[in-house]
Protein backbone atom coordinates (compact mmCIF):
# COMPACT_ATOMS: atom_id res chain seq x y z
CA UNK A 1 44.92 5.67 20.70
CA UNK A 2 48.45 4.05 21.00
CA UNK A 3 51.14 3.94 17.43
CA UNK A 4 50.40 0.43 17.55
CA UNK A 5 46.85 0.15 17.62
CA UNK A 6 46.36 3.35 15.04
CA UNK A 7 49.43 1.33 13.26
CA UNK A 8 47.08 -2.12 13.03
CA UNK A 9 44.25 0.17 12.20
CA UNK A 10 45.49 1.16 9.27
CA UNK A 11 47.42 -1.65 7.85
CA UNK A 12 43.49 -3.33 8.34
CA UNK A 13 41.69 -0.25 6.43
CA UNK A 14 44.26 -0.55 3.89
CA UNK A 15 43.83 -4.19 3.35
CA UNK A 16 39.63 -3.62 3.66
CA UNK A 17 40.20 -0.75 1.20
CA UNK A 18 42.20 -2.63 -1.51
CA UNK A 19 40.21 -5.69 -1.13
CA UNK A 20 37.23 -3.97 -1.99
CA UNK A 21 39.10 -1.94 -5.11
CA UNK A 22 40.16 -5.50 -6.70
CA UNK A 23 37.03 -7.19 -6.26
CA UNK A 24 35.14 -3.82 -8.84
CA UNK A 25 38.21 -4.53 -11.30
CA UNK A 26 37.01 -8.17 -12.11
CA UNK A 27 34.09 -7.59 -14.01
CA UNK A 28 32.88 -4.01 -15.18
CA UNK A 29 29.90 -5.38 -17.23
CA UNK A 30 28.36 -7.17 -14.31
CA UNK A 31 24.96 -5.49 -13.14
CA UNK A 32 25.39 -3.90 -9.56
CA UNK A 33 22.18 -4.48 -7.96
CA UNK A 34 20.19 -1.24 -6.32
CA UNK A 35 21.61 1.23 -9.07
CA UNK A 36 18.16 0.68 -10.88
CA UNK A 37 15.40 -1.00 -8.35
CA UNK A 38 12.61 0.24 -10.82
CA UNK A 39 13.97 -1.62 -13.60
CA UNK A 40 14.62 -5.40 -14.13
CA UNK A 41 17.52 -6.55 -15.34
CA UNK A 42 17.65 -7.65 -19.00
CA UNK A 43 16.88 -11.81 -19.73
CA UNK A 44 15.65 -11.33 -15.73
CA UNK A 45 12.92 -14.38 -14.91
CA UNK A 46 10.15 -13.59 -14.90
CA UNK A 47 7.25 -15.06 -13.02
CA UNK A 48 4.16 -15.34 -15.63
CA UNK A 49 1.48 -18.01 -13.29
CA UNK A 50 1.66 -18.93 -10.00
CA UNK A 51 -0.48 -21.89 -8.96
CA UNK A 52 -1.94 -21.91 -5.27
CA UNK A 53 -2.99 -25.79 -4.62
CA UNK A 54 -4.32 -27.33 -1.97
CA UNK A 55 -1.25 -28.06 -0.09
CA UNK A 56 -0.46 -24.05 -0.60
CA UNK A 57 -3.72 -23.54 1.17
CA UNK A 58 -3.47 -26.11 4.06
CA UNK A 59 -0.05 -24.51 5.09
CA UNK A 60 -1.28 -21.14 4.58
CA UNK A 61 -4.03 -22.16 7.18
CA UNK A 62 -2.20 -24.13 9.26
CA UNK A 63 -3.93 -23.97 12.92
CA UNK A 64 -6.62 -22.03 11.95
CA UNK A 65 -9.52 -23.33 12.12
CA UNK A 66 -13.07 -23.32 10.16
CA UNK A 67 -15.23 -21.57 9.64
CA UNK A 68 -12.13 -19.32 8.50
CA UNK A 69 -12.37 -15.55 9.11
CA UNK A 70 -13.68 -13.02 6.31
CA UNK A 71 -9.82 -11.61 7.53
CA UNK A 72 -7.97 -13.91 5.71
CA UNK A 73 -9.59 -13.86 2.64
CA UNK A 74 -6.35 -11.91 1.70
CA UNK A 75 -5.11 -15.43 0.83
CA UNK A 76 -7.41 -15.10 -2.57
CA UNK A 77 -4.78 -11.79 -3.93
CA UNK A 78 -1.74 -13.34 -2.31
CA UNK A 79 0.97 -13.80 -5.44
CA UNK A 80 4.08 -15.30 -5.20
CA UNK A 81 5.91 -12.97 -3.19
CA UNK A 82 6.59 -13.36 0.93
CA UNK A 83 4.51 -13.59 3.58
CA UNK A 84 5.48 -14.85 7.05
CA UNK A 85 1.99 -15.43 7.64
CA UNK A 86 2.35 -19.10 5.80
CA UNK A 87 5.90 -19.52 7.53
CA UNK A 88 6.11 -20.65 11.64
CA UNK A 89 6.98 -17.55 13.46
CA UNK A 90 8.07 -17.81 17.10
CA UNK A 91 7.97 -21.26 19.35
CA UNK A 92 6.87 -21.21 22.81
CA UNK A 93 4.06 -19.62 24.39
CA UNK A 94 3.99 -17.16 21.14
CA UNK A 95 3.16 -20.17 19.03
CA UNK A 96 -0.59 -19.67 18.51
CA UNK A 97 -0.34 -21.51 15.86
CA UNK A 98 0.29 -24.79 16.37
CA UNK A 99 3.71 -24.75 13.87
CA UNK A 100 6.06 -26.56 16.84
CA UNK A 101 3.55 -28.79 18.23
CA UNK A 102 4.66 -32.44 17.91
């Protein structure tokens, strides 16, 4: 490694370095997320219903048709979290789906 590349180096790691110690000095209080994932943070919101309608249902079953397999009966104990399965995965010839079809 060349003095001027190892210079740069370290003029960049210094600047990475105290740009990181500044940003922790604004606000001590603030929650760091991760430090606790089996705890919610205090005044958190909190989901308490979560309403699957009819338009929840047709997009969750979009390009599949009836009579609907016993598989997907998942859909009943699906909450409000993420599932790709009601989002359009990948286009093209992997798009068994029907989510980019015009």
């Amino acid at each position: 490694m060349t003095s001027i590349t190892s210079n740069r180096f370290a003029w960049v790691f210094a600047l990475l370095a105290s740009a990181g110690a500044a940003s922790g000095r604004e606000d001590p209080t603030y929650p760091i997320a991760g430090t606790t994932p089996d705890q919610r943070l205090p005044g958190a919101p909190v989901l308490s219903e979560f309403v699957k309608d009819k338009a929840w249902y047709d997009r969750a079953l979009h390009g599949v048709e009836r009579p609907y397999p016993p598989s997907l009966r998942f859909l009943e104990d699906q909450g409000a979290w993420h599932t790709p399965f009601n989002h359009p995965g990948m286009p093209g010839r992997y798009d068994l789906r029907g989510w980019y079809r015009n």
